[in-house]
Every structure is written in structure tokens, then in C-alpha cells.
Protein backbone atom coordinates (compact mmCIF):
# COMPACT_ATOMS: atom_id res chain seq x y z
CA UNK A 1 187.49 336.94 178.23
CA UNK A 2 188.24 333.74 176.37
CA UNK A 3 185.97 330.53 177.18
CA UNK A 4 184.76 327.62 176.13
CA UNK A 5 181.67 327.80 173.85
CA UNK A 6 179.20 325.44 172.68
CA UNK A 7 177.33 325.47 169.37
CA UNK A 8 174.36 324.14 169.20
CA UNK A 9 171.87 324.13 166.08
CA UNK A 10 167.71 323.98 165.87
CA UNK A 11 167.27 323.85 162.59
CA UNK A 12 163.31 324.29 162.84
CA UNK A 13 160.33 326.22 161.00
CA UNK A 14 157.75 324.70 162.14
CA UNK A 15 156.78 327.74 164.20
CA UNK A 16 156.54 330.30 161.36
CA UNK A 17 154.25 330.80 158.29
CA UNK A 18 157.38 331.39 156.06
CA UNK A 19 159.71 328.39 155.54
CA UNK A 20 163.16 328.73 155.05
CA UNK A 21 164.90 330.13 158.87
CA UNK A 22 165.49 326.23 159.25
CA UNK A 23 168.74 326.93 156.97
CA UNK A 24 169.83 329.59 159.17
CA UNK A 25 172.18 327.22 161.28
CA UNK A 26 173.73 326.53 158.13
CA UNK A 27 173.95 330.17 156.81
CA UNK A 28 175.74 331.07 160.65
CA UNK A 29 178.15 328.56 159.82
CA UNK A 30 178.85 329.02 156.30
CA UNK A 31 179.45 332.55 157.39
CA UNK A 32 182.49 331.59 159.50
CA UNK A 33 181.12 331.56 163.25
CA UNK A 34 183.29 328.86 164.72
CA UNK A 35 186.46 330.04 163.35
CA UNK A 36 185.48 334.04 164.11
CA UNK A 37 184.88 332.74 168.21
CA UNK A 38 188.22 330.97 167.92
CA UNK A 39 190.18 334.03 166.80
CA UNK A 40 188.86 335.45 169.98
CA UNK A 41 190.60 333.06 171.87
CA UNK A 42 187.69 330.98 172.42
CA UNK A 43 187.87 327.17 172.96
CA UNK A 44 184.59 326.32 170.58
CA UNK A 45 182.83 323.04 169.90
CA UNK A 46 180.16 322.70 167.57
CA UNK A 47 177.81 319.57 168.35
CA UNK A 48 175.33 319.81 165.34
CA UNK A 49 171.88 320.20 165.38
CA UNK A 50 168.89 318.91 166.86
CA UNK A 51 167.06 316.66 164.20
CA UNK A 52 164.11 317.98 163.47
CA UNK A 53 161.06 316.11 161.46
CA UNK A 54 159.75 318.60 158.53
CA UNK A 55 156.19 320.31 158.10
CA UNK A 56 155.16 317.69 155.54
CA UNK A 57 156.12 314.43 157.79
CA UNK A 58 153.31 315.79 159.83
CA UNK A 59 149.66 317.13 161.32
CA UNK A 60 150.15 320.62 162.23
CA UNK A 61 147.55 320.26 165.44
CA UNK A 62 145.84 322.62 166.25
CA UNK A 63 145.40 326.14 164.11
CA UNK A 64 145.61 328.06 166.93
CA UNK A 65 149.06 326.46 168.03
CA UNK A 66 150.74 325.17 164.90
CA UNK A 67 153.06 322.19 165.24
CA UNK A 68 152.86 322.74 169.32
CA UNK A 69 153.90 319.29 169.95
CA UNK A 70 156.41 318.92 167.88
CA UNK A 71 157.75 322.39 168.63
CA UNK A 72 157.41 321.19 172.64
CA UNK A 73 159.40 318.39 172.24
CA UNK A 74 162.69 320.08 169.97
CA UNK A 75 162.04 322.75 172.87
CA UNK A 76 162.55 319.86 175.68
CA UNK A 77 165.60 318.52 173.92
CA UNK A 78 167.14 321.78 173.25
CA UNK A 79 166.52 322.76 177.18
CA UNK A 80 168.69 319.26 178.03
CA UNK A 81 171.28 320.09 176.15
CA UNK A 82 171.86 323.57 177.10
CA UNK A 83 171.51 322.70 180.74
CA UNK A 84 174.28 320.34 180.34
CA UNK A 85 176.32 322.08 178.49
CA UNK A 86 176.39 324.96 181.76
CA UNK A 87 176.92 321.88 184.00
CA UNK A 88 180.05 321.32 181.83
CA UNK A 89 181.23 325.02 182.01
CA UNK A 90 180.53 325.67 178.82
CA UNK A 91 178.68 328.78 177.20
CA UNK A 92 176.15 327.92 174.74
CA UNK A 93 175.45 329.63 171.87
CA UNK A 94 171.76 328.11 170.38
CA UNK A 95 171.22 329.04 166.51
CA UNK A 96 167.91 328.75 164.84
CA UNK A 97 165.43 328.35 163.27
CA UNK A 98 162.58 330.03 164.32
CA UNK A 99 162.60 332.21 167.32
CA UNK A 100 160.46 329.30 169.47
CA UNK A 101 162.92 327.60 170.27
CA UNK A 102 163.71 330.51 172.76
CA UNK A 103 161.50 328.58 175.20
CA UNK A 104 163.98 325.77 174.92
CA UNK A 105 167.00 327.99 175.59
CA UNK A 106 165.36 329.79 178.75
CA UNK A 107 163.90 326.74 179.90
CA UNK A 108 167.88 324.90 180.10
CA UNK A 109 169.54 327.46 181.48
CA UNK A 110 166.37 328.40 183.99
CA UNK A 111 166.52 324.73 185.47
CA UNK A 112 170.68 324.73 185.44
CA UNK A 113 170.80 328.03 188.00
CA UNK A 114 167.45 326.68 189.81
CA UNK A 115 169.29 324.24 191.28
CA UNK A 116 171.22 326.31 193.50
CA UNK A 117 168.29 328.54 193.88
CA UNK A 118 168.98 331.03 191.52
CA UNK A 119 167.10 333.31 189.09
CA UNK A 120 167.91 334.44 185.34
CA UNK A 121 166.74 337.62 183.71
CA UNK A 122 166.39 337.81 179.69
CA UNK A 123 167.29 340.62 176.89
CA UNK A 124 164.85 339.85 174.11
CA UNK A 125 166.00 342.08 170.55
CA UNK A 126 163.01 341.80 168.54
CA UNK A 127 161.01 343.53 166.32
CA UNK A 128 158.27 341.81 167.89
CA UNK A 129 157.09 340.92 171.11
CA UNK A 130 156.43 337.38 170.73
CA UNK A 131 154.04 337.75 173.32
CA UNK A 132 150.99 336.34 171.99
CA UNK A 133 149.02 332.99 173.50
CA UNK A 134 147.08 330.67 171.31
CA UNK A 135 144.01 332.95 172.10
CA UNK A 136 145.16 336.02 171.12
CA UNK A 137 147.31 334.90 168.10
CA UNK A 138 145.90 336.00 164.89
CA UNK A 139 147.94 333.31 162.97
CA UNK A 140 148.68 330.35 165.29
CA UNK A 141 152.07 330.30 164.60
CA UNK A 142 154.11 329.08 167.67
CA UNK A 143 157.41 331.67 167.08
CA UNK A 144 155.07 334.58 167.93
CA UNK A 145 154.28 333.36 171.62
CA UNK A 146 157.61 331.86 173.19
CA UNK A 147 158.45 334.95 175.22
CA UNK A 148 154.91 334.73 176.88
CA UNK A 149 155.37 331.23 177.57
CA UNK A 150 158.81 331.89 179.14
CA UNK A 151 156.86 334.12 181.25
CA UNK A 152 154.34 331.76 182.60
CA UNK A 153 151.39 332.29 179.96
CA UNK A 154 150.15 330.30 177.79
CA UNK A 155 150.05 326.26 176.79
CA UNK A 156 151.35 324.03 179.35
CA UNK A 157 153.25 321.82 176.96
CA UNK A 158 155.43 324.96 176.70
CA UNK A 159 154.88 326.65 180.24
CA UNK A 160 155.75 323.78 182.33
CA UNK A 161 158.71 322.48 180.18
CA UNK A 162 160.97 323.29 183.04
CA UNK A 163 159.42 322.69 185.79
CA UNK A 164 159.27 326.12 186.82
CA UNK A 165 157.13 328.66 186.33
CA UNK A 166 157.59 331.37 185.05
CA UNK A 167 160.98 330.00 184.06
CA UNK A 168 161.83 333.91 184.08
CA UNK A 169 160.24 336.72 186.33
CA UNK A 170 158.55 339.33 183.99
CA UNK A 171 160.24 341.91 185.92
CA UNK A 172 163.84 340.83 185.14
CA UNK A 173 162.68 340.61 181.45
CA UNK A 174 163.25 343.66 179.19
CA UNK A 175 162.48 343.95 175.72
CA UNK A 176 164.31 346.54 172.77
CA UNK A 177 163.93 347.61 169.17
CA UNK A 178 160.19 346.62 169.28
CA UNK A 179 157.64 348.13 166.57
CA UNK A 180 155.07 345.70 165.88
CA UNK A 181 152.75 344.35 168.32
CA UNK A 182 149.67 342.20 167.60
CA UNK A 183 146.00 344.44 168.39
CA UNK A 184 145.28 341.42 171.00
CA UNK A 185 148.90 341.11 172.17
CA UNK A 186 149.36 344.66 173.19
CA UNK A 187 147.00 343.77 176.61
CA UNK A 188 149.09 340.91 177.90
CA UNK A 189 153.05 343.40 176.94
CA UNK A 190 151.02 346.07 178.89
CA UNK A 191 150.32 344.36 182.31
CA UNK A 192 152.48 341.46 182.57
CA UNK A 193 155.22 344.09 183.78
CA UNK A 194 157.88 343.44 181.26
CA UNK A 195 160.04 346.28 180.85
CA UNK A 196 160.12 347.08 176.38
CA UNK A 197 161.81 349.56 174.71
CA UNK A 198 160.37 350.22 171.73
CA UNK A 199 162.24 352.08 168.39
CA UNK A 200 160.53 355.48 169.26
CA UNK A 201 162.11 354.82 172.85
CA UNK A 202 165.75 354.26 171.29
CA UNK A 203 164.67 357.44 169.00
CA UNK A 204 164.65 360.08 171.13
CA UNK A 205 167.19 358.35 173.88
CA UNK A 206 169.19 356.45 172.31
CA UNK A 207 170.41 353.48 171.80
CA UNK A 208 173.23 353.37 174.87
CA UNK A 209 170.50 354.71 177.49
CA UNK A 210 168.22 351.92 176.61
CA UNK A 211 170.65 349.04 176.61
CA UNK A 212 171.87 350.74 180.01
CA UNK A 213 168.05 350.03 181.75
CA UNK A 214 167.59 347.55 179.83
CA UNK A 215 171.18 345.84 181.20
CA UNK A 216 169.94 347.13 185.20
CA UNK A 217 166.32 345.22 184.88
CA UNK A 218 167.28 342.56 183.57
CA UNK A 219 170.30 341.86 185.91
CA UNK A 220 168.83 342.77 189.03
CA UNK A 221 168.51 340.34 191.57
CA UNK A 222 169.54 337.39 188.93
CA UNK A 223 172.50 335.08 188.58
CA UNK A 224 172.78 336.81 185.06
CA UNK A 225 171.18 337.25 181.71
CA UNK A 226 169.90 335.53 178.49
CA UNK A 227 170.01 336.77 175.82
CA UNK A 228 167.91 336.45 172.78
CA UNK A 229 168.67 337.41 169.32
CA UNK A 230 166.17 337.69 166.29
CA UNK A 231 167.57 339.21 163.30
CA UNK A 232 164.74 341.37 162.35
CA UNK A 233 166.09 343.64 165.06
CA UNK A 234 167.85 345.48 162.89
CA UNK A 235 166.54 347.20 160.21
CA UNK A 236 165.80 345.34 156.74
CA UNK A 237 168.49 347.28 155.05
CA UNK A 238 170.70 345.83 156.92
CA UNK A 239 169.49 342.37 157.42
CA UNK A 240 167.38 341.72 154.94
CA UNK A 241 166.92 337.56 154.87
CA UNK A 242 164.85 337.49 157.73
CA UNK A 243 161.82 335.60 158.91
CA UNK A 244 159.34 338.57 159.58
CA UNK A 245 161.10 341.49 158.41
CA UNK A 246 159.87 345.21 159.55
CA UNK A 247 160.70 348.29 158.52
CA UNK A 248 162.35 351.12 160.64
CA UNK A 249 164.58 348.94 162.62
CA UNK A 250 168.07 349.51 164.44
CA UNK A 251 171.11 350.39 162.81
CA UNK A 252 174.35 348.97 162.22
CA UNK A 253 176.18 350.03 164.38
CA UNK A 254 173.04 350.31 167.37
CA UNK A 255 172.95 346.85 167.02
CA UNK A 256 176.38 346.49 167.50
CA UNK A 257 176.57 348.61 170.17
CA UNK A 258 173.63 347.13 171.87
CA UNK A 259 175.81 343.61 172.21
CA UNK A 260 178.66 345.59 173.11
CA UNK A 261 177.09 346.81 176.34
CA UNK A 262 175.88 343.61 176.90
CA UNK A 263 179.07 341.99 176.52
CA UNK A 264 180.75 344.98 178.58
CA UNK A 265 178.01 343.83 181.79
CA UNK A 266 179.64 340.40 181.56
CA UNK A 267 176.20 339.20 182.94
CA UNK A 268 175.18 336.96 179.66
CA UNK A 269 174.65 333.22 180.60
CA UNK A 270 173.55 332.26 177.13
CA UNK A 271 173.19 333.72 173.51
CA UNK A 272 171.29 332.25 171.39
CA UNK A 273 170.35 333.95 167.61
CA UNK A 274 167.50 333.37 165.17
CA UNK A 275 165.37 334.11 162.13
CA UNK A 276 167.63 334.36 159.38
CA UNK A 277 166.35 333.37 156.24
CA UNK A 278 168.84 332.46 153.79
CA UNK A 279 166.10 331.82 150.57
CA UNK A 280 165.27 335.78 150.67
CA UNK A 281 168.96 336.75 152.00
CA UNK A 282 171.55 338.53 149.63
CA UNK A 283 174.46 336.91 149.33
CA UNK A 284 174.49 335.86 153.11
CA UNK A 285 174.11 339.23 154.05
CA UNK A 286 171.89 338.52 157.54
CA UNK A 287 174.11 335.35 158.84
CA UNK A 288 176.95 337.52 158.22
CA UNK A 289 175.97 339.94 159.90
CA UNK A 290 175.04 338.49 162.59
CA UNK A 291 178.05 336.44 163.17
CA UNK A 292 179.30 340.34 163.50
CA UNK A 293 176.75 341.29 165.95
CA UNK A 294 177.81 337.42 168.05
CA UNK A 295 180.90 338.13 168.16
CA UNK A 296 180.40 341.92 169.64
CA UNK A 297 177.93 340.42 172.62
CA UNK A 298 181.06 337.65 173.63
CA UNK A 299 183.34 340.14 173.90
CA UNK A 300 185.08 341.65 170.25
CA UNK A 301 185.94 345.38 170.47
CA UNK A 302 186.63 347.91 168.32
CA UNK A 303 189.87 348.62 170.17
């Protein structure tokens, strides 16, 4: 169905121990994004990015919450903007950066369908939970602990950002394609009540069984779904210019069919797609790819 789509870039790193997924905006839109949604029949506007201050103009806080200010205060802006850009009956599309800014994204379009009393449910592809809290984070960094703040845990300069909390019920939140989980971490995936799908789960069901659940929890009850993109969801063959690449990810073509379902539901309320690394890409393998993989999740078939 063609619509009108917003683009909106957070071109931040401040969350991760690895610079360079602040280029990844750039990369998505070197690789043809806006005029891809267009052939779709799209009406798309691209508004920039969010200016964001650099690792070296600054303190980095605490070291069990790197940057957490800073990373707060992108996250309010970015929230803003994607709640007005749903008041304006437009879809956003949010590209990072590092996946933090996820808090931003859920927080916008949490407030936007509060207003009329509504829930949202989320679709996180990751290789990771992202599930840690300052106290159980081994490294501190910030883009390993936005889901958990989505969900109510964790600090309040993230929690609270949208004045509700959790911004998104843990039992409308389903995770896929995970297969690495901090020791500490595990605890808080295990009895929040999250629903996750991990790769031995998309193994031996495969890959259209999972999405199907995953499609039914996160749906249920809700005025629809975001959904969450980081790159390293797919194996490294395949996208190798990643932020925290892991090995023994999705395929091709699971990935694509993953969005596909997704885009089949006609549920998704925002999109949003990080972690590509452009200084350890090939050739702009990852951004192309996943303009491939954004394009299947707003609505691109085969046939």
C-alpha cells in the first residue's frame, strides 16, 4: 500500500564500543533508500538527521552507562519527532546509529497512540537482546540496554522519557534471531516475560513459524507494531559491516522473509534500522542490503 514516509537520521555512536555505525544513515542513503520507497509508490521525505555532538566533545559519565545523558537527550528529540511525524500521517522510518536510539523510536510512537489510550507491541531482530541495565552490563555501553529500558528497567533518564512506563508491555514484545546473551542478562530475558526466539528456535521451526508467533504476541491487544531492525540479524556473510557482528545468523532470504510477514500483517507503526558499519563494510554490502530487507517489511514482493 503506498504512503507517505518519513526519513529520519540518528547519526550516533555514542552507545557502542566500536565507532563507525554513526555513518550508517549515510551508507542507507548512498545505497538508494529514498528513491527504492518511491518506486513503490511511496510519497517519501527525508528530513536529515538529528545533530549529534561526538565522543571527543565530551565526558562519557558514568562507566557503567556510557554517554547516558547525551544518549537521553538525542533519544528525547528523536521521540518528538517521530511522534509528530504519526500526528502528520506519516510513517517514519528512523536510521541509525547505534541501536539506542530504539528507546527514542518506542518512546514517540508509545506517547502518539497513548493519547487515545492505546498500546504498541515491538518486533526486535537482533542478535542480541539488548536487555542489559547498567548493573548487569559488563561493558557500560548504552546500545546493549535500550530494549530493557523500553520495558520499564533500568535508568530513569531513559525509562521515563515518555512518560509512560513501560512504554511497551513485555508481553506484546517478542524477540527473533537471538544467539548471544550477556551471563548477567540472561536473568532479567528469562522473567521479564518477553517472548524470544532464538536461532536454534528458527532451526528446527523455521523461520515462517516464528515470525507467525512472533507477528500474534506482538499484535495482540495493541494498536500495532514496532519494529526494530539491527543488522547483525543476519548472518555476517551476509551483512558483514556491522556494529557487533555474530556468527550463525539468519539467512538471506529468512531475513527477507521475516519482513515479508511483517509487512503481509500490515500491523507495523514504525521501522526503524540500525548498526551498520560502513568502515568494516564491503563495498556497501550491509546498507544495501538492508535497504533490500526495508523495502520487503513496507510492502515489496516477489510477485
Amino acid at each position: 500500500m503506498p504512503q507517505k514516509i518519513r526519513i529520519i537520521g540518528v547519526p550516533m555512536d555514542l552507545g557502542a564500543s566500536r565507532r563507525g555505525v554513526d555513518m550508517g544513515p549515510s551508507a542507507l542513503r548512498v545505497a538508494g533508500l529514498q528513491a527504492r520507497l518511491k518506486q513503490l509508490g511511496n510519497q517519501v521525505e527525508d528530513i536529515g538527521n538529528i545533530p549529534v555532538r561526538q565522543p571527543e566533545e565530551q565526558p562519557y559519565g558514568g562507566k557503567n552507562a556510557k554517554y547516558l545523558e547525551e544518549i537521553a537527550e538525542i533519544c528525547k528529540s528523536l521521540a518528538d519527532i517521530v511522534q509528530k511525524t504519526l500526528e502528520e500521517n506519516f510513517f517514519p522510518v528512523v536510521l541509525g546509529g547505534d541501536h539506542s536510539i530504539a528507546v527514542g523510536t518506542a518512546a514517540g510512537a508509545a506517547t502518539y497512540f497513548n493519547k487515545t489510550s492505546k498500546r504498541i507491541g515491538m518486533i526486535w531482530l537482533d542478535a542480541h537482546g539488548d536487555m542489559n541495565t547498567p548493573e548487569s552490563s559488563p561493558s557500560g555501553n548504552v546500545h546493549g540496554m535500550p530494549l530493557a529500558a523500553i520495558m520499564g528497567y533500568g535508568p530513569p533518564e531513559l525509562t521515563e522519557l515518555a512518560g509512560i512506563k513501560p512504554m511497551i508491555e513485555p508481553r506484546n514484545v517478542t524477540l527473533v534471531g537471538i544467539r548471544d546473551l550477556d551471563s548477567k542478562e540472561r536473568r532479567l530475558v528469562k522473567e521479564s516475560g518477553v517472548h524470544v526466539y532464538t536461532m536454534r528456535d528458527i532451526d528446527e521451526r523455521g523461520m515462517r513459524e516464528v515470525m507467525s508467533e512472533a507477528i500474534r504476541f506482538a499484535s495482540d491487544d495493541t494498536a500495532g507494531i514496532a519494529v526494530s531492525l539491527d543488522m547483525d540479524f543476519v548472518d555476517p556473510s551476509d551483512a558483514p559491516g556491522v556494529g557487533t557482528p555474530v556468527r550463525g545468523g539468519v539467512t538471506y532470504r529468512e531475513a527477507h522473509l521475516a519482513l515479508e510477514m511483517i509487512a503481509d500483517s500490515r500491523t507495523m507503526v514504525c521501522f526503524e534500522l540500525v548498526e551498520i558499519n560502513p568502515v568494516i563494510d564491503l563495498h556497501n554490502t550491509t546498507a544495501l542490503l538492508g535497504v533490500e530487507l526495508a523495502l520487503s517489511g513496507l510492502g515489496k514482493k516477489i510477485l
